[in-house]
PDB file of N, CA and C in Angstrom:
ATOM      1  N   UNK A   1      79.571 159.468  20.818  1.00  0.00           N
ATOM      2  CA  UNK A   1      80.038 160.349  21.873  1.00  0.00           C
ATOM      3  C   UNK A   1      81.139 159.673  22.690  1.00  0.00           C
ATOM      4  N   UNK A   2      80.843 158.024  22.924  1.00  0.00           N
ATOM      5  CA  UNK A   2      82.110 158.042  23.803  1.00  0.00           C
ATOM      6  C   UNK A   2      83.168 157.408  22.791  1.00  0.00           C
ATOM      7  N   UNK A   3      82.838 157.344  21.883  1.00  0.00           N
ATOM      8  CA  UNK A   3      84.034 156.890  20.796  1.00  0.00           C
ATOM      9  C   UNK A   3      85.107 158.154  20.712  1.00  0.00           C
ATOM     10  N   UNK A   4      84.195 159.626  20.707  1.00  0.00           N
ATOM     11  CA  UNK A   4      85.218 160.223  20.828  1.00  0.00           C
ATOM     12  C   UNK A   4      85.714 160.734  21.901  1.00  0.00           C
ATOM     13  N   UNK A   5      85.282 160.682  23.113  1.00  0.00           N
ATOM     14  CA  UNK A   5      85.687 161.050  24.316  1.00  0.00           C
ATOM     15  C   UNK A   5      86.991 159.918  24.355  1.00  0.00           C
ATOM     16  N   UNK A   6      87.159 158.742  23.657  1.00  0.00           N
ATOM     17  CA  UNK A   6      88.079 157.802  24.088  1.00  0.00           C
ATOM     18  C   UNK A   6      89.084 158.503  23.090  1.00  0.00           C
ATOM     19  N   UNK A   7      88.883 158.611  21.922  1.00  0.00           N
ATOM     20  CA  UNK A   7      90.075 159.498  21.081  1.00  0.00           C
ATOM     21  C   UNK A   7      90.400 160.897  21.409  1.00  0.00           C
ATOM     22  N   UNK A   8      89.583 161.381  22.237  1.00  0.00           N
ATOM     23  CA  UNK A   8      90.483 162.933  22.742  1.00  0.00           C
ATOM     24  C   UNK A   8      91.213 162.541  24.057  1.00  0.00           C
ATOM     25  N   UNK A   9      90.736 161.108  24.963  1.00  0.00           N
ATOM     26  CA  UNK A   9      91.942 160.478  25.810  1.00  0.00           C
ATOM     27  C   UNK A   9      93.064 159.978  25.707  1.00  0.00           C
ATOM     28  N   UNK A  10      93.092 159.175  23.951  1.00  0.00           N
ATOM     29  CA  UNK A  10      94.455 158.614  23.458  1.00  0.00           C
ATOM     30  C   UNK A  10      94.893 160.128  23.302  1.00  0.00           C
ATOM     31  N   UNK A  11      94.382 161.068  22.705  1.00  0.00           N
ATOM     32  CA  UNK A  11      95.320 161.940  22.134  1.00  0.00           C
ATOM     33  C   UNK A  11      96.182 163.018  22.463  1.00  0.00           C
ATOM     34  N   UNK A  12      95.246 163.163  23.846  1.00  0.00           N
ATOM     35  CA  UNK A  12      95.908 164.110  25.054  1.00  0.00           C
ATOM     36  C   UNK A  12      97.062 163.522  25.868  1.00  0.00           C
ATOM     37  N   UNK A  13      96.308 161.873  25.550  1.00  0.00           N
ATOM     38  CA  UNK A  13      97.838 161.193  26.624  1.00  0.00           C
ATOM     39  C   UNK A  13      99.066 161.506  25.645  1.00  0.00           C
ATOM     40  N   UNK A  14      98.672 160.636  24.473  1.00  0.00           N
ATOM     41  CA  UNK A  14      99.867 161.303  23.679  1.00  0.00           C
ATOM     42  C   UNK A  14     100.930 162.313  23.824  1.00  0.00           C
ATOM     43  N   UNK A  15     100.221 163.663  23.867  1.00  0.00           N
ATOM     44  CA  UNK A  15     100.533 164.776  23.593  1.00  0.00           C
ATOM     45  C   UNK A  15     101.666 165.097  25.204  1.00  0.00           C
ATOM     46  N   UNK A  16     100.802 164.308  26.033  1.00  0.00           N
ATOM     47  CA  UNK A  16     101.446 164.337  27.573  1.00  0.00           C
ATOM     48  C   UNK A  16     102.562 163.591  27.743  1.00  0.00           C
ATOM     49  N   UNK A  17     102.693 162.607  27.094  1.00  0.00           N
ATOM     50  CA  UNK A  17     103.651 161.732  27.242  1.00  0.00           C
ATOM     51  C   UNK A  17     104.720 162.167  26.055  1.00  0.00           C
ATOM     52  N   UNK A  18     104.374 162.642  24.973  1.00  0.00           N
ATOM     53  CA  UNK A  18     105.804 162.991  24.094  1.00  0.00           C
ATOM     54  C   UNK A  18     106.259 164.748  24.458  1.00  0.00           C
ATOM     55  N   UNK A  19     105.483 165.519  25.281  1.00  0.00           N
ATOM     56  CA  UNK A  19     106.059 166.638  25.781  1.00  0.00           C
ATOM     57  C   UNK A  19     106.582 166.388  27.134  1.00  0.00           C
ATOM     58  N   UNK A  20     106.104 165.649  27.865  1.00  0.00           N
ATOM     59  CA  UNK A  20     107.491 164.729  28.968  1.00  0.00           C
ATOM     60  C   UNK A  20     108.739 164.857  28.689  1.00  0.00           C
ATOM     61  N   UNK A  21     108.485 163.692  27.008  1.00  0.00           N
ATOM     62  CA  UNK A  21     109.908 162.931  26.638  1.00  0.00           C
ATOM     63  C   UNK A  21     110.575 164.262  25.992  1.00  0.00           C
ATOM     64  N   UNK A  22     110.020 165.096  25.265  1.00  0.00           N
ATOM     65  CA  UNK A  22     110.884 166.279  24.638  1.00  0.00           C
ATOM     66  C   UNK A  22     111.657 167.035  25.606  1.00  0.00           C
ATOM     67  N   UNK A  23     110.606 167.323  26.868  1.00  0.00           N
ATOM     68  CA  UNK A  23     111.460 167.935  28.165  1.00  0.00           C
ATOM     69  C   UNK A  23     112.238 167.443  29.021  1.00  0.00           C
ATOM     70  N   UNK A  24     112.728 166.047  28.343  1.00  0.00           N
ATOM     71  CA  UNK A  24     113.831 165.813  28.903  1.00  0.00           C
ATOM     72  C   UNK A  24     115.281 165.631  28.132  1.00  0.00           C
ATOM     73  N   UNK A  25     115.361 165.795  27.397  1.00  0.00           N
ATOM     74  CA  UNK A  25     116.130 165.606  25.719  1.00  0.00           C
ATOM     75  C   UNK A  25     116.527 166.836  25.678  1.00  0.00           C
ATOM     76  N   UNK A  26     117.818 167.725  25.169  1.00  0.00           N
ATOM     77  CA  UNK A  26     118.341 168.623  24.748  1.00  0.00           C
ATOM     78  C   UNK A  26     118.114 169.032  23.358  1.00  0.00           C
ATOM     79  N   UNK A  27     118.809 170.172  23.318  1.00  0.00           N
ATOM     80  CA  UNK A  27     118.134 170.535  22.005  1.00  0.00           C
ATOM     81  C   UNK A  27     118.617 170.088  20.301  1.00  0.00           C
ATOM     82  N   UNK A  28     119.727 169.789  20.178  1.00  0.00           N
ATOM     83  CA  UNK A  28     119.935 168.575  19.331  1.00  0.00           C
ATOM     84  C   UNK A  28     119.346 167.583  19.097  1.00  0.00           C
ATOM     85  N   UNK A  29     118.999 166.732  19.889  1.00  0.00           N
ATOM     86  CA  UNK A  29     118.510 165.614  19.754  1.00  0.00           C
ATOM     87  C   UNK A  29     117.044 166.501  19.235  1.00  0.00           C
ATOM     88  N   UNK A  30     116.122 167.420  19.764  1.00  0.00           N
ATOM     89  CA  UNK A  30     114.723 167.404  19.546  1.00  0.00           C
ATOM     90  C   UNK A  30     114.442 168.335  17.889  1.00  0.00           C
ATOM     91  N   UNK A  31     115.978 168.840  17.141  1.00  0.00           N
ATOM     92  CA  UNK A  31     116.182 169.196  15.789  1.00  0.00           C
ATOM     93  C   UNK A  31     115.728 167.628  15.223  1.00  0.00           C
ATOM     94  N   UNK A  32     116.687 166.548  15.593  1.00  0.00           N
ATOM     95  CA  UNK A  32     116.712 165.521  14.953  1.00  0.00           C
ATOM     96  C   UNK A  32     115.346 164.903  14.919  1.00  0.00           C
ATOM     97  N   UNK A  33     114.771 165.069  15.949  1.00  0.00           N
ATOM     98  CA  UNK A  33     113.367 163.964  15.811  1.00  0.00           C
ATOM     99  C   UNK A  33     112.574 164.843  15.379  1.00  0.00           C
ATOM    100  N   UNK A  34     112.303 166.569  15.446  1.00  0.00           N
ATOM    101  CA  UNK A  34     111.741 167.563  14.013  1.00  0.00           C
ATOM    102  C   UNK A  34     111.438 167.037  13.039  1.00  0.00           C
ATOM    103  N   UNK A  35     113.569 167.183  12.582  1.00  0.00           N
ATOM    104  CA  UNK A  35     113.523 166.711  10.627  1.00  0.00           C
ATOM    105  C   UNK A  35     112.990 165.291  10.423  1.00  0.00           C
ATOM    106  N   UNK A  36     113.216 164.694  11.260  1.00  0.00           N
ATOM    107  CA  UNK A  36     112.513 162.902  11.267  1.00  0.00           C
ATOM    108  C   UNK A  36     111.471 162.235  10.650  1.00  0.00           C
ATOM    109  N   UNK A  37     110.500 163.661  11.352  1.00  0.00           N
ATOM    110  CA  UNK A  37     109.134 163.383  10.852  1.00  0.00           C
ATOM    111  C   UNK A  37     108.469 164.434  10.246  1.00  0.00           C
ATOM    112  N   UNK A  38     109.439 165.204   9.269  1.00  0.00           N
ATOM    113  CA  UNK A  38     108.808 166.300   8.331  1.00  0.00           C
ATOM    114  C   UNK A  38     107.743 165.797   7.336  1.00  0.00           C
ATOM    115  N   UNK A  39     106.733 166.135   7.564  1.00  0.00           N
ATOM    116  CA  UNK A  39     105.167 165.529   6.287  1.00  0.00           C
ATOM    117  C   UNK A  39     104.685 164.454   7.145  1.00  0.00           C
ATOM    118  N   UNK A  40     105.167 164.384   8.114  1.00  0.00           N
ATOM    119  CA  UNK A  40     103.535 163.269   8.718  1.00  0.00           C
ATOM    120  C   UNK A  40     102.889 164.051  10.015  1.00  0.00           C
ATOM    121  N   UNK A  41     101.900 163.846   9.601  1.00  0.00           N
ATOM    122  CA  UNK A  41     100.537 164.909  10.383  1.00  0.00           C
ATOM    123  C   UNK A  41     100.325 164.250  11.829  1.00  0.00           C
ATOM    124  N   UNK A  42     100.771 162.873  11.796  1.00  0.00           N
ATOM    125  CA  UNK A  42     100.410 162.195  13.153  1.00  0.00           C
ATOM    126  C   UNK A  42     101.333 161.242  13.528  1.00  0.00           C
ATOM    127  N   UNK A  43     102.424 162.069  14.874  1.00  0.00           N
ATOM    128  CA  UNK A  43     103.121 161.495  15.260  1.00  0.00           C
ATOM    129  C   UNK A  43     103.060 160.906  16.727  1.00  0.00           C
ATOM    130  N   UNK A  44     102.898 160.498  16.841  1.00  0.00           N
ATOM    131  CA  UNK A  44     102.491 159.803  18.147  1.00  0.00           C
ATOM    132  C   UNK A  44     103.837 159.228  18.760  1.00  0.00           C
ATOM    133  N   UNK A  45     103.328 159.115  20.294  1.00  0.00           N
ATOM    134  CA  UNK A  45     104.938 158.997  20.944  1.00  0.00           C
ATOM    135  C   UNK A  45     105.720 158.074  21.011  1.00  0.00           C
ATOM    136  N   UNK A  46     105.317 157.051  20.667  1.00  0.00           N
ATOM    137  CA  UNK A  46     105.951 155.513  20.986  1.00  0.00           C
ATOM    138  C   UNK A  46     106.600 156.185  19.059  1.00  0.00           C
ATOM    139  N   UNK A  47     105.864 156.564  18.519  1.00  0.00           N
ATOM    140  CA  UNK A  47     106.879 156.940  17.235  1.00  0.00           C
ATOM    141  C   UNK A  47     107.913 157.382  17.290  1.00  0.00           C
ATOM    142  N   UNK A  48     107.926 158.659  17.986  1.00  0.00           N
ATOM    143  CA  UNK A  48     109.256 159.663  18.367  1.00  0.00           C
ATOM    144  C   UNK A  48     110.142 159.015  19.739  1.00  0.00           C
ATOM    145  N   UNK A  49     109.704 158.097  20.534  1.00  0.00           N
ATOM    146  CA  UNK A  49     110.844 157.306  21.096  1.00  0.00           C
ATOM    147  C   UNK A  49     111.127 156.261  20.661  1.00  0.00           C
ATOM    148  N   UNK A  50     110.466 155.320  19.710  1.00  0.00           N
ATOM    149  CA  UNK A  50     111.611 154.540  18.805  1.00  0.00           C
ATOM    150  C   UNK A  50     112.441 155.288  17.956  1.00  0.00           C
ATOM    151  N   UNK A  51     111.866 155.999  17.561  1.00  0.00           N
ATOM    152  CA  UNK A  51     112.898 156.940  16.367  1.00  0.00           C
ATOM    153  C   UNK A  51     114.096 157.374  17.420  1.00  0.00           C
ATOM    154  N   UNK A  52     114.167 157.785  18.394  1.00  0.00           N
ATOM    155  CA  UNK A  52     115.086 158.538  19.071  1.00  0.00           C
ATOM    156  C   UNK A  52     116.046 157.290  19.868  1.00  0.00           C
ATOM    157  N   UNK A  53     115.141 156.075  20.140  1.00  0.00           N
ATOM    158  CA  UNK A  53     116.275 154.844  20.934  1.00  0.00           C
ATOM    159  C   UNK A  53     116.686 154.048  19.279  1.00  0.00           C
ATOM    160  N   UNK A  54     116.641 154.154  18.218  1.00  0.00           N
ATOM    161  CA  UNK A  54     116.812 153.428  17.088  1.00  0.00           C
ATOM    162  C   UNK A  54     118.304 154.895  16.674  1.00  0.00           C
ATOM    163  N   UNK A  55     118.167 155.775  16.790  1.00  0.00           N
ATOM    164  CA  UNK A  55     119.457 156.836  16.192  1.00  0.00           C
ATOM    165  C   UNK A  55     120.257 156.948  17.567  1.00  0.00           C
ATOM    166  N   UNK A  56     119.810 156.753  18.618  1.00  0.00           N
ATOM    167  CA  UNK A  56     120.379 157.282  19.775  1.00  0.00           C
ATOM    168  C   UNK A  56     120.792 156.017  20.745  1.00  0.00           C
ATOM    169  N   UNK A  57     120.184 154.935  20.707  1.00  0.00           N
ATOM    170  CA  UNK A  57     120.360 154.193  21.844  1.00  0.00           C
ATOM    171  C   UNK A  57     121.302 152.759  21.861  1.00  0.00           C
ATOM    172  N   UNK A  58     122.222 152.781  21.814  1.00  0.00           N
ATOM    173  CA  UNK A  58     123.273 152.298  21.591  1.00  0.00           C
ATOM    174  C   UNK A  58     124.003 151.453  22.477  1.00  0.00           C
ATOM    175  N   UNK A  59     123.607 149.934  22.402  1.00  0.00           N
ATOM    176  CA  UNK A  59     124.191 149.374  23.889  1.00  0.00           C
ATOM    177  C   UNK A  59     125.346 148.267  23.049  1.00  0.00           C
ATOM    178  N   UNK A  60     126.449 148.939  24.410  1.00  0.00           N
ATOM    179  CA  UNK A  60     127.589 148.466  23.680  1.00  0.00           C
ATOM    180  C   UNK A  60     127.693 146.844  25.303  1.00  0.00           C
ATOM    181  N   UNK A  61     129.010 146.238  25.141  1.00  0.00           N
ATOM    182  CA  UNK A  61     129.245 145.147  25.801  1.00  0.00           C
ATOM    183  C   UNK A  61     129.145 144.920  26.870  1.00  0.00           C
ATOM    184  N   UNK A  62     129.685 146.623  27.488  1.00  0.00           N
ATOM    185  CA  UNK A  62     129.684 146.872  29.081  1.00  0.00           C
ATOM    186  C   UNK A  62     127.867 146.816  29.529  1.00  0.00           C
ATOM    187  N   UNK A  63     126.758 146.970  28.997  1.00  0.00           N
ATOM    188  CA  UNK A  63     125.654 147.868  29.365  1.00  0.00           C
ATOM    189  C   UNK A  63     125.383 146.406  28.970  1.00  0.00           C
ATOM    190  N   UNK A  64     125.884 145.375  28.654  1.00  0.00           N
ATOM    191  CA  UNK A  64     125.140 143.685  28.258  1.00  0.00           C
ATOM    192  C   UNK A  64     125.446 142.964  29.803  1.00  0.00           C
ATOM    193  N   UNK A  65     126.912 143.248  29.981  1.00  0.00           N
ATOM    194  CA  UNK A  65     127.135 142.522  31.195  1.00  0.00           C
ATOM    195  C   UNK A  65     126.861 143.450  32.421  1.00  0.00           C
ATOM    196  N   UNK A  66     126.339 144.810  32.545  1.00  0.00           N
ATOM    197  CA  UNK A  66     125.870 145.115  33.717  1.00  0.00           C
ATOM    198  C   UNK A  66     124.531 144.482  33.768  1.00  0.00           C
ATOM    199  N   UNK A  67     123.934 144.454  32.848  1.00  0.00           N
ATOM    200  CA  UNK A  67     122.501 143.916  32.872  1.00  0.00           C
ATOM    201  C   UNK A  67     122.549 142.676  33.246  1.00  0.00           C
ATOM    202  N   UNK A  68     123.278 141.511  32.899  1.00  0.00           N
ATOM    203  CA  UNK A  68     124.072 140.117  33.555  1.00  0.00           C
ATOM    204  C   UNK A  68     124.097 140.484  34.999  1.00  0.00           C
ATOM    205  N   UNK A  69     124.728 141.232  35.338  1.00  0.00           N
ATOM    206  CA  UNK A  69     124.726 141.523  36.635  1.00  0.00           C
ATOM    207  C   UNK A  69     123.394 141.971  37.704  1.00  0.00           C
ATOM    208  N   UNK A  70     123.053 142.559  37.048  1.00  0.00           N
ATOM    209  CA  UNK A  70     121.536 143.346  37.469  1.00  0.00           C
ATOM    210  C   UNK A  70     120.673 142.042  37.797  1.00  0.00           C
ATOM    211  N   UNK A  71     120.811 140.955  36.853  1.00  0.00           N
ATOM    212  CA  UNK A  71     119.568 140.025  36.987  1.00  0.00           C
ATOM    213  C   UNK A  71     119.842 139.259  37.492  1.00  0.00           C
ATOM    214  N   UNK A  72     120.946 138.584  37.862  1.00  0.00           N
ATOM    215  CA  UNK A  72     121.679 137.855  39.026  1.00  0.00           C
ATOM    216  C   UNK A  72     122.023 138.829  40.767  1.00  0.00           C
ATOM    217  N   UNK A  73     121.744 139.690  40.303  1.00  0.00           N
ATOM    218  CA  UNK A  73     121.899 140.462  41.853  1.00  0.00           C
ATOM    219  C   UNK A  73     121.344 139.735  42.854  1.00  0.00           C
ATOM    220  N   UNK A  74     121.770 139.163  43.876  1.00  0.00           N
ATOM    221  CA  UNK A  74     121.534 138.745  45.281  1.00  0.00           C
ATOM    222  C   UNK A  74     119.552 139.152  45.580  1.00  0.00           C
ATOM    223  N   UNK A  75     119.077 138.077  45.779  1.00  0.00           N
ATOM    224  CA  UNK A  75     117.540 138.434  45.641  1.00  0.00           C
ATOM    225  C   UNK A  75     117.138 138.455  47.273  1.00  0.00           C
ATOM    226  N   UNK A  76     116.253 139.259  48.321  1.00  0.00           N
ATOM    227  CA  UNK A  76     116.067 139.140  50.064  1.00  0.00           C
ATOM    228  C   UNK A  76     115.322 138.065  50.041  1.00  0.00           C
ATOM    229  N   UNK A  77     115.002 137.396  50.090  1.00  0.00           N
ATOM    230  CA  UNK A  77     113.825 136.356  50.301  1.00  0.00           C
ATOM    231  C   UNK A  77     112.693 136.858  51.758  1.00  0.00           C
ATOM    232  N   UNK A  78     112.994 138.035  52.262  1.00  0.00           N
ATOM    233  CA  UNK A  78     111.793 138.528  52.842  1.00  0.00           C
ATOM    234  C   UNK A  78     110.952 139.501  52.199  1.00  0.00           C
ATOM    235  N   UNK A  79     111.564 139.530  50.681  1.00  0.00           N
ATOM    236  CA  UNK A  79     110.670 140.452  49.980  1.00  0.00           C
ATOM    237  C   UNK A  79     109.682 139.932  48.963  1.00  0.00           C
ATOM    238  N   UNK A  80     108.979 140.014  48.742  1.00  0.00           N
ATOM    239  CA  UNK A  80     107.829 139.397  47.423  1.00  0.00           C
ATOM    240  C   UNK A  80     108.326 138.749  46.201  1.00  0.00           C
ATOM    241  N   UNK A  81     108.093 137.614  46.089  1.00  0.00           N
ATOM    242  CA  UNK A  81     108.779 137.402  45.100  1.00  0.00           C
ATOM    243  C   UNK A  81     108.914 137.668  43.591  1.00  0.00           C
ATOM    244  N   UNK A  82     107.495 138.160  43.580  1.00  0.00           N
ATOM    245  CA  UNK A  82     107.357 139.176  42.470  1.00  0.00           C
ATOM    246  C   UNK A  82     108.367 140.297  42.050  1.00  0.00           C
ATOM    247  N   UNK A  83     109.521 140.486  42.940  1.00  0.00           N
ATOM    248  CA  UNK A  83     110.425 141.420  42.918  1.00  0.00           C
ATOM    249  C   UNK A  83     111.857 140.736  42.173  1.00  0.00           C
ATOM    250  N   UNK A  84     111.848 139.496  42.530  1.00  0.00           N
ATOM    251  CA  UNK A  84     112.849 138.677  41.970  1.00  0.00           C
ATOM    252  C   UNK A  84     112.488 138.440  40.340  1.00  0.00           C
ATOM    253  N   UNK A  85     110.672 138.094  40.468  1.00  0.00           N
ATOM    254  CA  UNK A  85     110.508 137.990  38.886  1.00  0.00           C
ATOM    255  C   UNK A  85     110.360 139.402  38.094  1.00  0.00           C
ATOM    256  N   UNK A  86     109.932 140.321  38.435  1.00  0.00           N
ATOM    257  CA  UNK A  86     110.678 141.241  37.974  1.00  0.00           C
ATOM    258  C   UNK A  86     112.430 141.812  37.695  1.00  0.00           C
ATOM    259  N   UNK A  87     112.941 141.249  38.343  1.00  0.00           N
ATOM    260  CA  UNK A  87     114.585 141.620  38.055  1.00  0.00           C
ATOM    261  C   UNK A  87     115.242 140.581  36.847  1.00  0.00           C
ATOM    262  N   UNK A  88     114.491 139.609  37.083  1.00  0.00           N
ATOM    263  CA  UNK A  88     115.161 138.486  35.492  1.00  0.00           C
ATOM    264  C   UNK A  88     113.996 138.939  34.329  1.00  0.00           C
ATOM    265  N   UNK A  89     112.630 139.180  34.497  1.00  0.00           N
ATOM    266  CA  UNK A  89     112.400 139.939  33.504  1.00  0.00           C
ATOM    267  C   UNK A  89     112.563 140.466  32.530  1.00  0.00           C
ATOM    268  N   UNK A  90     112.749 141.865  33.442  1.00  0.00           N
ATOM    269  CA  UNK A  90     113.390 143.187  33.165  1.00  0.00           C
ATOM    270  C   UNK A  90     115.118 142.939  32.417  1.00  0.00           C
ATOM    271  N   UNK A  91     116.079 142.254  33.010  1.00  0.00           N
ATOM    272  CA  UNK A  91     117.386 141.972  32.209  1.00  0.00           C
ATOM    273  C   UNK A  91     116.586 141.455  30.836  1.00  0.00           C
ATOM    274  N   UNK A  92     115.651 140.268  30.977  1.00  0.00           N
ATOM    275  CA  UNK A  92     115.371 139.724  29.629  1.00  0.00           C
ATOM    276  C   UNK A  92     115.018 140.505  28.445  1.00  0.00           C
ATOM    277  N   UNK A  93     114.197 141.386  28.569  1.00  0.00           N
ATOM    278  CA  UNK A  93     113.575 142.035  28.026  1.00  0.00           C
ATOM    279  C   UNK A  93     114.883 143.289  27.682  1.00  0.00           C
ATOM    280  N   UNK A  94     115.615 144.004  28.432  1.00  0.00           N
ATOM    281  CA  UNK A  94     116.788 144.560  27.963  1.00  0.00           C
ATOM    282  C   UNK A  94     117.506 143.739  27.217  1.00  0.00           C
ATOM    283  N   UNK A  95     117.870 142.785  27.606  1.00  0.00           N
ATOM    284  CA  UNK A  95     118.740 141.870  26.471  1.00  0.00           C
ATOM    285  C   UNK A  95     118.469 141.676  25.155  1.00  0.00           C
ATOM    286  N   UNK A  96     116.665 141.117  25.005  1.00  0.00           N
ATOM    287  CA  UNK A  96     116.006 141.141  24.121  1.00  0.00           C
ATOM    288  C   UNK A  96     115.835 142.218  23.035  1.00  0.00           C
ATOM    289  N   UNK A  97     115.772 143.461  23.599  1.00  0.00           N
ATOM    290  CA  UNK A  97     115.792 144.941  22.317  1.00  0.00           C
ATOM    291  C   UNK A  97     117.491 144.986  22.358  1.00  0.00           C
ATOM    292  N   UNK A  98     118.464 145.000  23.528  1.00  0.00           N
ATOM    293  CA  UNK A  98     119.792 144.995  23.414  1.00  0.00           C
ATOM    294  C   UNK A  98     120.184 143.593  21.330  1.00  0.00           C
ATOM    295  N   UNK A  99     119.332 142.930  21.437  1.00  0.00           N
ATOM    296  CA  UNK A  99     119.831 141.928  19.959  1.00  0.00           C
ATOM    297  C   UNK A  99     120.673 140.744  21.011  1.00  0.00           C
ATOM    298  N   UNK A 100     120.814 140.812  22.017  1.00  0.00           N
ATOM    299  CA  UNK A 100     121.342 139.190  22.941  1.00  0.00           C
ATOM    300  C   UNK A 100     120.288 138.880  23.710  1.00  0.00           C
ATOM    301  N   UNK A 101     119.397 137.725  23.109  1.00  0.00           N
ATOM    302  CA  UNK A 101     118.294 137.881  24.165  1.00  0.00           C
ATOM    303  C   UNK A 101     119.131 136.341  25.219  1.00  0.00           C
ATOM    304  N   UNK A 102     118.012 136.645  26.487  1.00  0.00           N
ATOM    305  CA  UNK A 102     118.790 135.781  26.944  1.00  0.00           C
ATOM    306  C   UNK A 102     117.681 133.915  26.923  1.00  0.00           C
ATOM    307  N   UNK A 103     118.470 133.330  27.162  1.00  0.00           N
ATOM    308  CA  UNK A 103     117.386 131.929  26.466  1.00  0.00           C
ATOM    309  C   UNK A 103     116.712 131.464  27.987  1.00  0.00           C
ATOM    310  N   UNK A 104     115.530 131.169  27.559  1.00  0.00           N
ATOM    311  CA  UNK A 104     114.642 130.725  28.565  1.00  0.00           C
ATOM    312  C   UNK A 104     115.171 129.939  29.859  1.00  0.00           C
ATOM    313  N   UNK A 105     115.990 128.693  29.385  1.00  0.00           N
ATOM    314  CA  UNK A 105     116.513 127.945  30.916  1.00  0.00           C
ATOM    315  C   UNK A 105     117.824 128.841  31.234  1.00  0.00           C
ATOM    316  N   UNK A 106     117.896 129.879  30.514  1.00  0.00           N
ATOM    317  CA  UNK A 106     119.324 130.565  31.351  1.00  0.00           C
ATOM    318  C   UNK A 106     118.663 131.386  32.480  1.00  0.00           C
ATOM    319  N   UNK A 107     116.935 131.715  32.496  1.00  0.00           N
ATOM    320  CA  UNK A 107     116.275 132.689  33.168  1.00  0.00           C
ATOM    321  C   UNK A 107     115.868 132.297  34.328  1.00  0.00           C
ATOM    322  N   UNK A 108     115.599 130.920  33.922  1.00  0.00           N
ATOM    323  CA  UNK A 108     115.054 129.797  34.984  1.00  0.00           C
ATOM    324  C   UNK A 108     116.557 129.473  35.983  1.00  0.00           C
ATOM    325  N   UNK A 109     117.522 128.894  35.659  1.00  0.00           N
ATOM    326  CA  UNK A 109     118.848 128.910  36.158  1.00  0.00           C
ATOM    327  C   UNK A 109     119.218 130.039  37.019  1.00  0.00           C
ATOM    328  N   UNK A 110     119.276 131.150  36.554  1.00  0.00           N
ATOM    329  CA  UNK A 110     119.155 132.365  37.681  1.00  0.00           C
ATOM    330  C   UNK A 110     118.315 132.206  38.616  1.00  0.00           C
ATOM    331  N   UNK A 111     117.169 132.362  38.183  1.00  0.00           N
ATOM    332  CA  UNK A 111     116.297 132.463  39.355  1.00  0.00           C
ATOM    333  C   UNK A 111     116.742 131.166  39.924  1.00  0.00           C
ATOM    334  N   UNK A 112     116.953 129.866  39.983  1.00  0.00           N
ATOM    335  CA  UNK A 112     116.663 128.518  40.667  1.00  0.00           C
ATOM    336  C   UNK A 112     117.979 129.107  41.591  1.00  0.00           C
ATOM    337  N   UNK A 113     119.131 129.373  41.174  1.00  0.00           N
ATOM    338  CA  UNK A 113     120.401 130.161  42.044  1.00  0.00           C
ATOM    339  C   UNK A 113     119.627 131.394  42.910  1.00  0.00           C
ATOM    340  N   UNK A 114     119.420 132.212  42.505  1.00  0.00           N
ATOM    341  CA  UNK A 114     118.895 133.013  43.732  1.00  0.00           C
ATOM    342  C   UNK A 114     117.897 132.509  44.505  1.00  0.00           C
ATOM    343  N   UNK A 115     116.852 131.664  44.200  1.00  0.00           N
ATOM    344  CA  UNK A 115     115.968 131.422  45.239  1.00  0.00           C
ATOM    345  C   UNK A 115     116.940 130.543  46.066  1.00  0.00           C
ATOM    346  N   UNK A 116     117.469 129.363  45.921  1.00  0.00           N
ATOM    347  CA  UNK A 116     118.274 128.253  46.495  1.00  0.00           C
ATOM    348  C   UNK A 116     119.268 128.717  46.982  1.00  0.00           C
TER     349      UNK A 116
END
């Protein structure tokens, strides 16, 4: 019983989270991720948004060095610092699916500049 009460929770989230992502997508794009997955019975959403950031998501040089920018942004030091480690993070991890990840003491180096 609660084995399946936990699989009608994955499956509803599912269903909640990839009719989100469809309602925000035009109607081209939601032909393409259709024909995508013609013959599979179970598509689940992290399926249909890699499929859609793998045909669609495209980061060119400019969207590398705004993110450079983003994670060096000027940090308040009256705010948590959890906010700073979130902002080099977050660039890392963009960089990282971007294919330039950025290298560990370059992350540390930022941050040691913004805290100092």
């Amino acid at each position: 019983q609660a084995h399946k009460m936990e699989n009608d929770n994955i499956r509803n989230m599912n269903e909640a989270h990839t009719g989100l992502f469809l309602g925000t997508i035009g109607e081209d794009y939601k032909k393409y991720i259709g024909s995508s997955f013609i013959g599979q019975t179970t598509r689940t959403f992290i399926d249909i948004f890699a499929s859609f950031i793998t045909k669609y998501g495209k980061i060119g040089p400019f969207d590398i060095e705004n993110n450079k920018t983003r994670m060096t942004q000027r940090w308040d030091p009256n705010t948590p610092i959890e906010l700073l480690f979130n902002q080099i993070n977050e660039a890392a991890e963009f960089s990282f699916y971007a294919g330039h990840p950025i290298a560990d003491n370059n992350k540390v180096q930022a941050m040691e500049v913004l805290i100092l």
